[in-house]
Protein backbone atom coordinates (compact mmCIF):
# COMPACT_ATOMS: atom_id res chain seq x y z
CA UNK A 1 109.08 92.05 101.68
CA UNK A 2 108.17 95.41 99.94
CA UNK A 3 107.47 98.61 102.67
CA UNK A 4 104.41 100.35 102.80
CA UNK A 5 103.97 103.42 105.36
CA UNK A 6 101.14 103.05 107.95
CA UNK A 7 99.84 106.57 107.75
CA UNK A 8 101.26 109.93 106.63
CA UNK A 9 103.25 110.00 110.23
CA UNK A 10 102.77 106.30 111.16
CA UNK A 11 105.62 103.10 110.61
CA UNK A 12 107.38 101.80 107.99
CA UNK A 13 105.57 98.17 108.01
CA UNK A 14 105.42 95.59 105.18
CA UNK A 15 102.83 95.72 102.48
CA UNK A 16 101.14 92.67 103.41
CA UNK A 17 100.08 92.46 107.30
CA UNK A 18 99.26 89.20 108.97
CA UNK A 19 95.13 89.20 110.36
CA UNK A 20 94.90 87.30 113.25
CA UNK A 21 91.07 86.86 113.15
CA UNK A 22 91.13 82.95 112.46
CA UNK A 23 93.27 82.26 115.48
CA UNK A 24 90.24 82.90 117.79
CA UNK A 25 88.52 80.02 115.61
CA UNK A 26 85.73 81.73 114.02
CA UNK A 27 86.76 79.38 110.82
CA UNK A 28 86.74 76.08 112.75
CA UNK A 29 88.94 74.51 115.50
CA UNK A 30 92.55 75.70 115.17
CA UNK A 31 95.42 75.54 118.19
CA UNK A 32 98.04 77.16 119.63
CA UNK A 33 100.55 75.66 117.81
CA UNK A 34 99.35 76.35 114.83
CA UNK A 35 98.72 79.86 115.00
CA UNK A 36 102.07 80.10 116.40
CA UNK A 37 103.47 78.67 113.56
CA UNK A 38 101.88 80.53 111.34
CA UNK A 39 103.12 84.08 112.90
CA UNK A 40 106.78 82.08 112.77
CA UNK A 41 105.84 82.13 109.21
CA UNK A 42 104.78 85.24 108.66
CA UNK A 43 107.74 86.45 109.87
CA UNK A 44 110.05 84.62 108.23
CA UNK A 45 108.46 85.86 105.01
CA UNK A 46 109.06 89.44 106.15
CA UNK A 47 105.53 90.47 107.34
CA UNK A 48 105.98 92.71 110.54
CA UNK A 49 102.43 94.02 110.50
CA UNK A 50 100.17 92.51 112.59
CA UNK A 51 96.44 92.72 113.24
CA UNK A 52 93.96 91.73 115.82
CA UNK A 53 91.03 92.81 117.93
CA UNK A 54 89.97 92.05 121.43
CA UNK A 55 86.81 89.91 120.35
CA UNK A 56 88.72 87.79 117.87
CA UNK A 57 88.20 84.43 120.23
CA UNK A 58 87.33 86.28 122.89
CA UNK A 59 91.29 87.39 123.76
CA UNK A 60 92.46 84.28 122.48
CA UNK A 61 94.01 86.12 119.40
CA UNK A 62 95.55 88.53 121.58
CA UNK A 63 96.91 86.16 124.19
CA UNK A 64 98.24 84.04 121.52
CA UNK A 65 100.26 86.99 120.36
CA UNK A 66 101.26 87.64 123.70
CA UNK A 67 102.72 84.38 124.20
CA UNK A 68 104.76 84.41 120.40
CA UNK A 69 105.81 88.27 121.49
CA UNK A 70 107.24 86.77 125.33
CA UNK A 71 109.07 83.67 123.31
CA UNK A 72 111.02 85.69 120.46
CA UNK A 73 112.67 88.59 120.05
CA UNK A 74 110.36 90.01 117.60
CA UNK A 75 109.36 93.54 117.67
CA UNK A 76 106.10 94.09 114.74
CA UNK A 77 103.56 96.73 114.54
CA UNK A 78 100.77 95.69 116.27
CA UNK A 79 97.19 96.92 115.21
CA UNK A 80 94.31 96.09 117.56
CA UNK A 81 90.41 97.19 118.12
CA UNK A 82 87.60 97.59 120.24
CA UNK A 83 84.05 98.57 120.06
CA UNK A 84 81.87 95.58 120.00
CA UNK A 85 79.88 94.49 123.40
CA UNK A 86 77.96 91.91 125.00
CA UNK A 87 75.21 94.24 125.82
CA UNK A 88 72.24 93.17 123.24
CA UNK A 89 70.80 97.01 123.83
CA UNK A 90 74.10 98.68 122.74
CA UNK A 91 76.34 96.70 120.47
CA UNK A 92 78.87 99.00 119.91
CA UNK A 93 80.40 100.96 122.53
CA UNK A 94 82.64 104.01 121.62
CA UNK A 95 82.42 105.96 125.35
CA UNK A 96 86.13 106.89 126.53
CA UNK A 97 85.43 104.37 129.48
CA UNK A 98 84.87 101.41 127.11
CA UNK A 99 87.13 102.10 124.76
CA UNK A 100 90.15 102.28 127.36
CA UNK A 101 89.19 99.56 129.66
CA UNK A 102 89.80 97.60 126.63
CA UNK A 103 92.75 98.67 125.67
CA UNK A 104 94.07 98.42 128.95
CA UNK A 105 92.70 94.42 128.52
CA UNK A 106 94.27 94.21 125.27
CA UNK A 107 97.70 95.47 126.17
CA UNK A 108 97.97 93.01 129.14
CA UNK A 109 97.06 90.14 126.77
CA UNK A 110 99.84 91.23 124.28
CA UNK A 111 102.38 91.64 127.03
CA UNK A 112 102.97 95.44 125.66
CA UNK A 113 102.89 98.73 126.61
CA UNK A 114 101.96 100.33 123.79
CA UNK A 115 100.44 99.10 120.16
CA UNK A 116 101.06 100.94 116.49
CA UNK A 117 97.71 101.26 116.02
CA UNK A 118 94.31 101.21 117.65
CA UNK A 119 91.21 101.34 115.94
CA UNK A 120 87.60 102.15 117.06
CA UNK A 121 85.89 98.36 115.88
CA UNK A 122 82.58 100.08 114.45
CA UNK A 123 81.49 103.49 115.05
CA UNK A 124 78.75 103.96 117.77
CA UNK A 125 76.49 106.24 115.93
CA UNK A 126 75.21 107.36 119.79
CA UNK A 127 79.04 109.06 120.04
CA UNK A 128 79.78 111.68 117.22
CA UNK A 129 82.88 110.68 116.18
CA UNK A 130 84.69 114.19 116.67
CA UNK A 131 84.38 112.67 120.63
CA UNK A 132 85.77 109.41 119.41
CA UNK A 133 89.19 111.22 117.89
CA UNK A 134 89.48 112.85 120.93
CA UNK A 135 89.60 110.00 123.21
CA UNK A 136 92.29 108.24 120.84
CA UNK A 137 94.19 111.84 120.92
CA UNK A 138 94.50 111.48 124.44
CA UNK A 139 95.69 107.82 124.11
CA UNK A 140 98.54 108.82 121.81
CA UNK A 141 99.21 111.74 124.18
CA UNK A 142 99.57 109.08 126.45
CA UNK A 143 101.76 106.76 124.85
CA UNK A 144 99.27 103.95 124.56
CA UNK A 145 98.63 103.67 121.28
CA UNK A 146 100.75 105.34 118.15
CA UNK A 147 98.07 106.32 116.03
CA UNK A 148 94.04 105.35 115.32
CA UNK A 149 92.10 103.90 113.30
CA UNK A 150 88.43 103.16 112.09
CA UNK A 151 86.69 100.21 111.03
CA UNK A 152 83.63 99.64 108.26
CA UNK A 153 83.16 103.80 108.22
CA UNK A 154 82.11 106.17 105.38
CA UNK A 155 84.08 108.42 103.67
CA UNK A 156 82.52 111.55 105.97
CA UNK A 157 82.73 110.11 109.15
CA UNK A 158 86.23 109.58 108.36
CA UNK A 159 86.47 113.36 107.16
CA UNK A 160 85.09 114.52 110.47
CA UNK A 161 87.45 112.89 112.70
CA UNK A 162 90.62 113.49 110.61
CA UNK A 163 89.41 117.32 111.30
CA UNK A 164 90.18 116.32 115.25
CA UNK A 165 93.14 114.50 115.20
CA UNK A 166 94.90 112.89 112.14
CA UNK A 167 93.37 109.46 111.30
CA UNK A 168 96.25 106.62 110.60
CA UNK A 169 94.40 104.13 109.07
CA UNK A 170 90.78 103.00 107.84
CA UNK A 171 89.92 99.32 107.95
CA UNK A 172 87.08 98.44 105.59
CA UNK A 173 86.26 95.06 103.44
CA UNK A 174 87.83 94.88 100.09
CA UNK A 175 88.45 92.79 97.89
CA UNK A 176 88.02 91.19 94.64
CA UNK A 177 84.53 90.48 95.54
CA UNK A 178 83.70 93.93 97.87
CA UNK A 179 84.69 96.88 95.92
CA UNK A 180 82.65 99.51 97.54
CA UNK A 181 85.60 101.11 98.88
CA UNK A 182 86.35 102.03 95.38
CA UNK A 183 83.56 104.48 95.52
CA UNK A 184 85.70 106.75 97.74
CA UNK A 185 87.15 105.89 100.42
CA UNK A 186 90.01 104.63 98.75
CA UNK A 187 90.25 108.32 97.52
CA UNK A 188 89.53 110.07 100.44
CA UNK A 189 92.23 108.31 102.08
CA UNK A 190 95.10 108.82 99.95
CA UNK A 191 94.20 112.52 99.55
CA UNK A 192 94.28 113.02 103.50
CA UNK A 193 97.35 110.38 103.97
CA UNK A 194 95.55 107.76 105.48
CA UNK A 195 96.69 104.64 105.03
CA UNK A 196 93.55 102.09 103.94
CA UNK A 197 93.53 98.39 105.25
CA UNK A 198 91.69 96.07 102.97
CA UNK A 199 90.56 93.31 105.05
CA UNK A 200 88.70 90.03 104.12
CA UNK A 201 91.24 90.41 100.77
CA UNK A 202 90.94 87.23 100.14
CA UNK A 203 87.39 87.17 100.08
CA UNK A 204 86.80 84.87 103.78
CA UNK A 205 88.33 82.52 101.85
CA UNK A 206 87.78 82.36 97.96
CA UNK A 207 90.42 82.95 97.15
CA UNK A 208 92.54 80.22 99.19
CA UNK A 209 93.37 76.97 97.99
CA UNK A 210 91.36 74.68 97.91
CA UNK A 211 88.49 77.24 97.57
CA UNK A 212 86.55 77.80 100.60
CA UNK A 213 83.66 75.23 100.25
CA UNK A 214 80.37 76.09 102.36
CA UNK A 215 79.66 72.15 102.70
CA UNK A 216 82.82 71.35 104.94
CA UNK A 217 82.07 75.22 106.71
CA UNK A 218 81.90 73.68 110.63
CA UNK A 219 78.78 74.53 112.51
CA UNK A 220 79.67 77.42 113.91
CA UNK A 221 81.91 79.31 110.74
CA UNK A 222 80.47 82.66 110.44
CA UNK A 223 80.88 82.51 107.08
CA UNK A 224 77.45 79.81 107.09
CA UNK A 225 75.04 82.90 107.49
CA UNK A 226 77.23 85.41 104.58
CA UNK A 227 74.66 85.27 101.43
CA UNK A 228 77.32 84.99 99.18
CA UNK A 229 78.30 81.41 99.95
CA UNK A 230 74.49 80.35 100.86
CA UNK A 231 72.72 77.86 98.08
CA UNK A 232 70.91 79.91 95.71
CA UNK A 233 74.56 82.08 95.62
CA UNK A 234 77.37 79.82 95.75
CA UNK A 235 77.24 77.94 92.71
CA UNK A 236 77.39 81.25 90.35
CA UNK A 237 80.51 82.70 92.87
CA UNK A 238 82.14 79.26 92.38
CA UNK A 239 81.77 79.50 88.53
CA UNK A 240 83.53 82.80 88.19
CA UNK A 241 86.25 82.05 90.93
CA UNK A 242 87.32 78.50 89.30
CA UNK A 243 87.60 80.62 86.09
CA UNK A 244 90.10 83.13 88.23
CA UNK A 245 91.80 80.07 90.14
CA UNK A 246 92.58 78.61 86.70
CA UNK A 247 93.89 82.44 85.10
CA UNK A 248 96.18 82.56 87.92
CA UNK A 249 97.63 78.66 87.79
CA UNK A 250 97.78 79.73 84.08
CA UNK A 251 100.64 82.24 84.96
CA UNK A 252 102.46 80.48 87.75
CA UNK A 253 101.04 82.08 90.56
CA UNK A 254 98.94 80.79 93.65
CA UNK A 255 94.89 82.26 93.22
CA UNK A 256 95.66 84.06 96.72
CA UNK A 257 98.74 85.82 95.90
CA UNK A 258 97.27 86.74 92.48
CA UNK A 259 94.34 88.32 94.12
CA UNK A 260 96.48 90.07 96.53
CA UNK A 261 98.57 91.39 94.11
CA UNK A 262 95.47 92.76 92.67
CA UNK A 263 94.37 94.50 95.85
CA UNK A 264 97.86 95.91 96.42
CA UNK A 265 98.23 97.35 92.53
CA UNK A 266 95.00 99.67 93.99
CA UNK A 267 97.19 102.36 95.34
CA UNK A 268 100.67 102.59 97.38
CA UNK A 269 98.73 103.58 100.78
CA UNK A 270 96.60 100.26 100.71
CA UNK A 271 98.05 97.67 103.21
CA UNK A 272 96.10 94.09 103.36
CA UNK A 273 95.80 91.71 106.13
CA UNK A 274 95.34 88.58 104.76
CA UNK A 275 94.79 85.76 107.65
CA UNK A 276 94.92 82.30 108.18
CA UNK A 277 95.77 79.50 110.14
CA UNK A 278 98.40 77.73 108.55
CA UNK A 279 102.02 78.39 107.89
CA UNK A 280 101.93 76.51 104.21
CA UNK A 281 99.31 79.12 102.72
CA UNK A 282 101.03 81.54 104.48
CA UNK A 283 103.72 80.81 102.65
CA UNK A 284 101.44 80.62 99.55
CA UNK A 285 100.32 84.39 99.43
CA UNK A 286 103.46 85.83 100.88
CA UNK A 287 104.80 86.80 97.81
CA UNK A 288 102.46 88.52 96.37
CA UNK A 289 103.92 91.75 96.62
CA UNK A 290 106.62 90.88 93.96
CA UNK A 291 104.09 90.18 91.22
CA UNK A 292 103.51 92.82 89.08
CA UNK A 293 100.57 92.83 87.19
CA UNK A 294 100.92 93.70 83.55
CA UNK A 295 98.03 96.09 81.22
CA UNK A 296 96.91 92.04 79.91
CA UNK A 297 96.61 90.57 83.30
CA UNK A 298 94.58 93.63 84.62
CA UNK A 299 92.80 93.16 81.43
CA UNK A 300 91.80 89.44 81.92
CA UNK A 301 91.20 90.07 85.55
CA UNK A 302 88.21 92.61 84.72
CA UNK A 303 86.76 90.26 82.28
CA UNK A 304 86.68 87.40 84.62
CA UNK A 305 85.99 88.96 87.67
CA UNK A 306 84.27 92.48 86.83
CA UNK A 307 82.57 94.87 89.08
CA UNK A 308 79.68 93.64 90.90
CA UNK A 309 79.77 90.20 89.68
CA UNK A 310 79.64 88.11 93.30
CA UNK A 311 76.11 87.07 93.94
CA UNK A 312 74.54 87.79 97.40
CA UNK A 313 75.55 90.77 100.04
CA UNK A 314 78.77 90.18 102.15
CA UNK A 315 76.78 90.27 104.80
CA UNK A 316 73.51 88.94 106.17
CA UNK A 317 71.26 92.00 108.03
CA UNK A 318 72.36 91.14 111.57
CA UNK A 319 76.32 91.34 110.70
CA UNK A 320 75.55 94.64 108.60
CA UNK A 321 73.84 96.63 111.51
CA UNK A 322 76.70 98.10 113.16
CA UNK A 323 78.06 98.87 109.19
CA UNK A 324 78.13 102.29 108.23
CA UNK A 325 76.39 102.72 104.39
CA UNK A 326 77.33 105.71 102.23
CA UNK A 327 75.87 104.10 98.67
């Protein structure tokens, strides 16, 4: 697996990273065995970048982690978040209290002292963020965490804290289907040394194979409320994806790893975190840092996928609130 650095003074980790989100189930039923498998797999294919949050299932992500960390002698970076709350008054939480009572939770659930990375889940616009690098300055101080992060921020926000204390990472949606980033916070990154973290690259699914289908979504897959994969949506996303699917079977190459090639050709300081729950398309995407896209395949790419073509919002309002907009 090709190297990527995390951050202008953060690890050497692989290019793709593993997300963890799915293990918690928000995709359907999954087990432990499975997700276990899967990090065996990820692994094996030389991924050693690994990301989670302490909502994904509730700390089942985490603890799952925990349990692969305490059964092999496997040592990756770890990234992990908090932010989100219970509290229907005050979703997001970034007070110092909150922020380390969490990662207190989440290191006990990983079975670790420390993680590579820790990133502030949303921004909580009742904390300026200048406060917000200073409580994750005196976490590295600490030893706690290696570096920070931020999640779904704008370009300024992520100006302001750098000013603080360096920023490692930024952890936004992007993909072949979400290219807002594009309109600068891919730029602002690499001119600070930030590394950027494209999650959702594969589009929650879209890009997988089979194709994520909203009619076999279970009842309670997230993905149900997204506008993009709701009725009046779906069918014209479908269209231009098959078209995609059948460019990349066309040139011997699974649709995921061809999309996350794509993502990865974007600049040497983006580092995705593809997810899933199953070893096999694990093993599907894994070598997607390997293909290298030529002038013709970029080409054919933009005509069959170009900017702004998905129907629907990535979001419906109630997922977007805690979202930071900049455009």
């Amino acid at each position: 697996m090709k190297q990527r650095r995390l951050g202008a003074g953060g690890p050497t980790v692989s290019a793709l990273g593993f997300g963890c989100l799915s293990f918690g189930g928000i995709f359907g039923p999954t087990t432990e065995a499975d997700s276990l498998a899967a990090l065996d797999a990820a692994w094996e294919a030389g991924i050693t970048f690994l990301d989670t949050a302490n909502i994904y299932g509730k700390g089942v992500s985490e603890t799952v982690i925990g349990r692969w960390l305490a059964s092999r002698p496997h040592r990756p970076a770890i990234a992990t978040k908090a932010a989100f709350t219970d509290d229907p008054n005050r979703r997001v939480d970034n007070r110092p209290e909150h922020l380390r009572r969490e990662l207190e939770a989440s290191l006990k659930r990983l079975g670790v002292d420390h993680v590579a990375l820790f990133y502030a889940h949303r921004h909580d616009p009742l904390i300026p963020i200048e406060d917000v690098a200073g409580t994750m300055s005196r976490l590295v101080d600490e030893g706690k965490i290696g570096g920070y992060g931020l999640s779904e921020i704008a370009p300024h926000t992520l100006e302001r804290a750098h000013a603080v204390h360096p920023v490692t990472a930024v952890q936004n949606e992007y993909s072949l289907w979400t290219r807002q980033p594009e309109l600068g916070m891919i730029q602002r990154c690499a001119s600070l040394g930030v590394a950027f973290v494209p999650f959702s690259p594969l589009a929650r699914g879209a890009f997988g194979t089979p194709m994520a289908d909203p009619a076999r979504f279970a009842p309670d897959d997230f993905r149900a409320r997204i506008p993009r994969f709701q009725a009046g949506n779906w069918p014209h996303n479908r269209d231009r994806l098959a078209a995609f699917h059948a460019f990349a079977r066309v040139r011997g190459w699974a649709p995921a790893a061809l999309a996350l090639a794509w993502v990865l050709s974007r600049g040497d300081h983006l580092i995705p975190i593809p997810g899933t729950r199953s070893a096999a398309h694990l093993r599907a995407w894994a070598a997607a840092p390997d293909i290298v896209l030529t002038e013709a395949d970029q080409a054919e790419i933009d005509r069959l996928l170009p900017v702004g073509w998905a129907w629907g919002d990535r979001y419906d309002d109630a997922q977007a609130a805690t979202v930071e907009r900049y455009c």
